[in-house]
N, C-alpha and C. Protein backbone atom coordinates (compact mmCIF):
# COMPACT_ATOMS: atom_id res chain seq x y z
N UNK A 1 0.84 -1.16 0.00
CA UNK A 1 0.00 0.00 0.00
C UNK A 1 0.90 1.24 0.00
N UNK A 2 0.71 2.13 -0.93
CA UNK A 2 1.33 3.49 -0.97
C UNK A 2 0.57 4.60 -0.81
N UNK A 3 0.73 5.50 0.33
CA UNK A 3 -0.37 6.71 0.20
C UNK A 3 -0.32 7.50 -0.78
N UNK A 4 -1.27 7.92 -0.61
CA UNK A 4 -1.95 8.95 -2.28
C UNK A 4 -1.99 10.41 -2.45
N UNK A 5 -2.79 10.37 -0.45
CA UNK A 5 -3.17 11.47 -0.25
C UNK A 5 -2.26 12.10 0.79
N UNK A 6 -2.37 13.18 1.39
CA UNK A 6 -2.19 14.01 2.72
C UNK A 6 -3.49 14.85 3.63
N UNK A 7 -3.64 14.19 4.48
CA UNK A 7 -4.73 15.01 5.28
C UNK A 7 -3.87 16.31 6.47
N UNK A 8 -4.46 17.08 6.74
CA UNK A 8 -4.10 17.80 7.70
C UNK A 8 -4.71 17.52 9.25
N UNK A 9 -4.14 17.12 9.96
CA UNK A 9 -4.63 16.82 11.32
C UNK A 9 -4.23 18.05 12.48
N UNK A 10 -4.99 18.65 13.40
CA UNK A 10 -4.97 19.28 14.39
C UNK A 10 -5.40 18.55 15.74
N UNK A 11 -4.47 18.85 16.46
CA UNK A 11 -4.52 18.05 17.74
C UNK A 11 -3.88 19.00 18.91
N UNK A 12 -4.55 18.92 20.41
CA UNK A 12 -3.68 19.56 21.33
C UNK A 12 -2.14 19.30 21.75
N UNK A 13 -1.80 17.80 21.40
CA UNK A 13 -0.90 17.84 22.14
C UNK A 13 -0.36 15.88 21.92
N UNK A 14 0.10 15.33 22.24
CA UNK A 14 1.24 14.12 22.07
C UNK A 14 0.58 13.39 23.20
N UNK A 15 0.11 12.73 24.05
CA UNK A 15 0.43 12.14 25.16
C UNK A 15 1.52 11.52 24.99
N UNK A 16 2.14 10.57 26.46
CA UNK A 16 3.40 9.93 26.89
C UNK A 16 3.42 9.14 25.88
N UNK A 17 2.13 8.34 25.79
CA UNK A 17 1.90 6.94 25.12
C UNK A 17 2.41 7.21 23.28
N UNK A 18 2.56 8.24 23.37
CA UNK A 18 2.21 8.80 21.37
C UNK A 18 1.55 8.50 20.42
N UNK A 19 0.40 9.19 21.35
CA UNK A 19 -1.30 9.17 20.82
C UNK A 19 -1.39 10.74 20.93
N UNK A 20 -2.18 11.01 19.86
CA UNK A 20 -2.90 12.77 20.05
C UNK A 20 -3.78 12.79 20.83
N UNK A 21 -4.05 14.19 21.22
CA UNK A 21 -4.78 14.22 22.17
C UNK A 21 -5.87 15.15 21.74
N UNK A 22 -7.33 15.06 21.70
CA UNK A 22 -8.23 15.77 20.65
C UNK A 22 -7.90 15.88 19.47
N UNK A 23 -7.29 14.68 18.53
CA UNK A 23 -7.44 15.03 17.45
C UNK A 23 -8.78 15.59 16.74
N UNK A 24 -8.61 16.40 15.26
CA UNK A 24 -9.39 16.64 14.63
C UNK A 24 -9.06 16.85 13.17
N UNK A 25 -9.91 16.44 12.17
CA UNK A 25 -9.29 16.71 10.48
C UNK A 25 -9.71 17.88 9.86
N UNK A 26 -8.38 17.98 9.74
CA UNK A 26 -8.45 20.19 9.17
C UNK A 26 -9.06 19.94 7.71
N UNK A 27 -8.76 18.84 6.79
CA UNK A 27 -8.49 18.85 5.42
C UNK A 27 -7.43 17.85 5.11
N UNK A 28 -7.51 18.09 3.45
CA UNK A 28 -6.54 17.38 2.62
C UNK A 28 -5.73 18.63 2.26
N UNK A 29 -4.46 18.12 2.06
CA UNK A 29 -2.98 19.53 1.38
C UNK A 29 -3.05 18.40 0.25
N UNK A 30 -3.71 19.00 -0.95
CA UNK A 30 -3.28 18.72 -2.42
C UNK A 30 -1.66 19.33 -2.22
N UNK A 31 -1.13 20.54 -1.70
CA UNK A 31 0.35 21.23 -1.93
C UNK A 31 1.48 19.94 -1.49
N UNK A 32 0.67 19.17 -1.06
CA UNK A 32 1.84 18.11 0.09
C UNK A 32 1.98 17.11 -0.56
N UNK A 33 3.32 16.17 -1.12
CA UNK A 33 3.82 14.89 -1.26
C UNK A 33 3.45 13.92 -0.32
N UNK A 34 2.82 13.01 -0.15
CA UNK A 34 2.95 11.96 0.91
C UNK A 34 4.78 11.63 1.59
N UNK A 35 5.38 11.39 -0.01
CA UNK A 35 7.22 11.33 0.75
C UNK A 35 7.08 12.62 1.78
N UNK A 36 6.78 13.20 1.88
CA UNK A 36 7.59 14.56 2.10
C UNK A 36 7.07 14.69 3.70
N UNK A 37 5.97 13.51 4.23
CA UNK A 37 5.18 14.06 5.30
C UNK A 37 6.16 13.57 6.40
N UNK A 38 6.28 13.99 7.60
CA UNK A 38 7.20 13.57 8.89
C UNK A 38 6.30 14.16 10.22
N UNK A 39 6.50 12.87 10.99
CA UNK A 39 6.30 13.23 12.35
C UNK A 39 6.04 14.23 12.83
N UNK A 40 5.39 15.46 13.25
CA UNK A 40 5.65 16.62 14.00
C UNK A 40 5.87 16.34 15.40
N UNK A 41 6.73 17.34 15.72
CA UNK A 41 7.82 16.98 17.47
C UNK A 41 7.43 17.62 18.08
């Protein structure tokens, strides 16, 4: 399986476990590569 797309996700915060915490879906970034997506820290 290769992704296609990119969604935009908004979330408060990381817990310990590294799970979001309130996630929510902003959208899709047509501007965004799937290669190109990384972790936010």
């Amino acid at each position: 399986m290769k992704p296609k797309l990119v969604g935009e996700v908004g979330f408060s915060e990381w817990t310990n476990d590294n799970k979001l915490r309130h996630p929510r879906f902003e959208g899709l970034r047509e501007d965004k590569n799937p290669k190109d997506v990384v972790r936010e820290g």
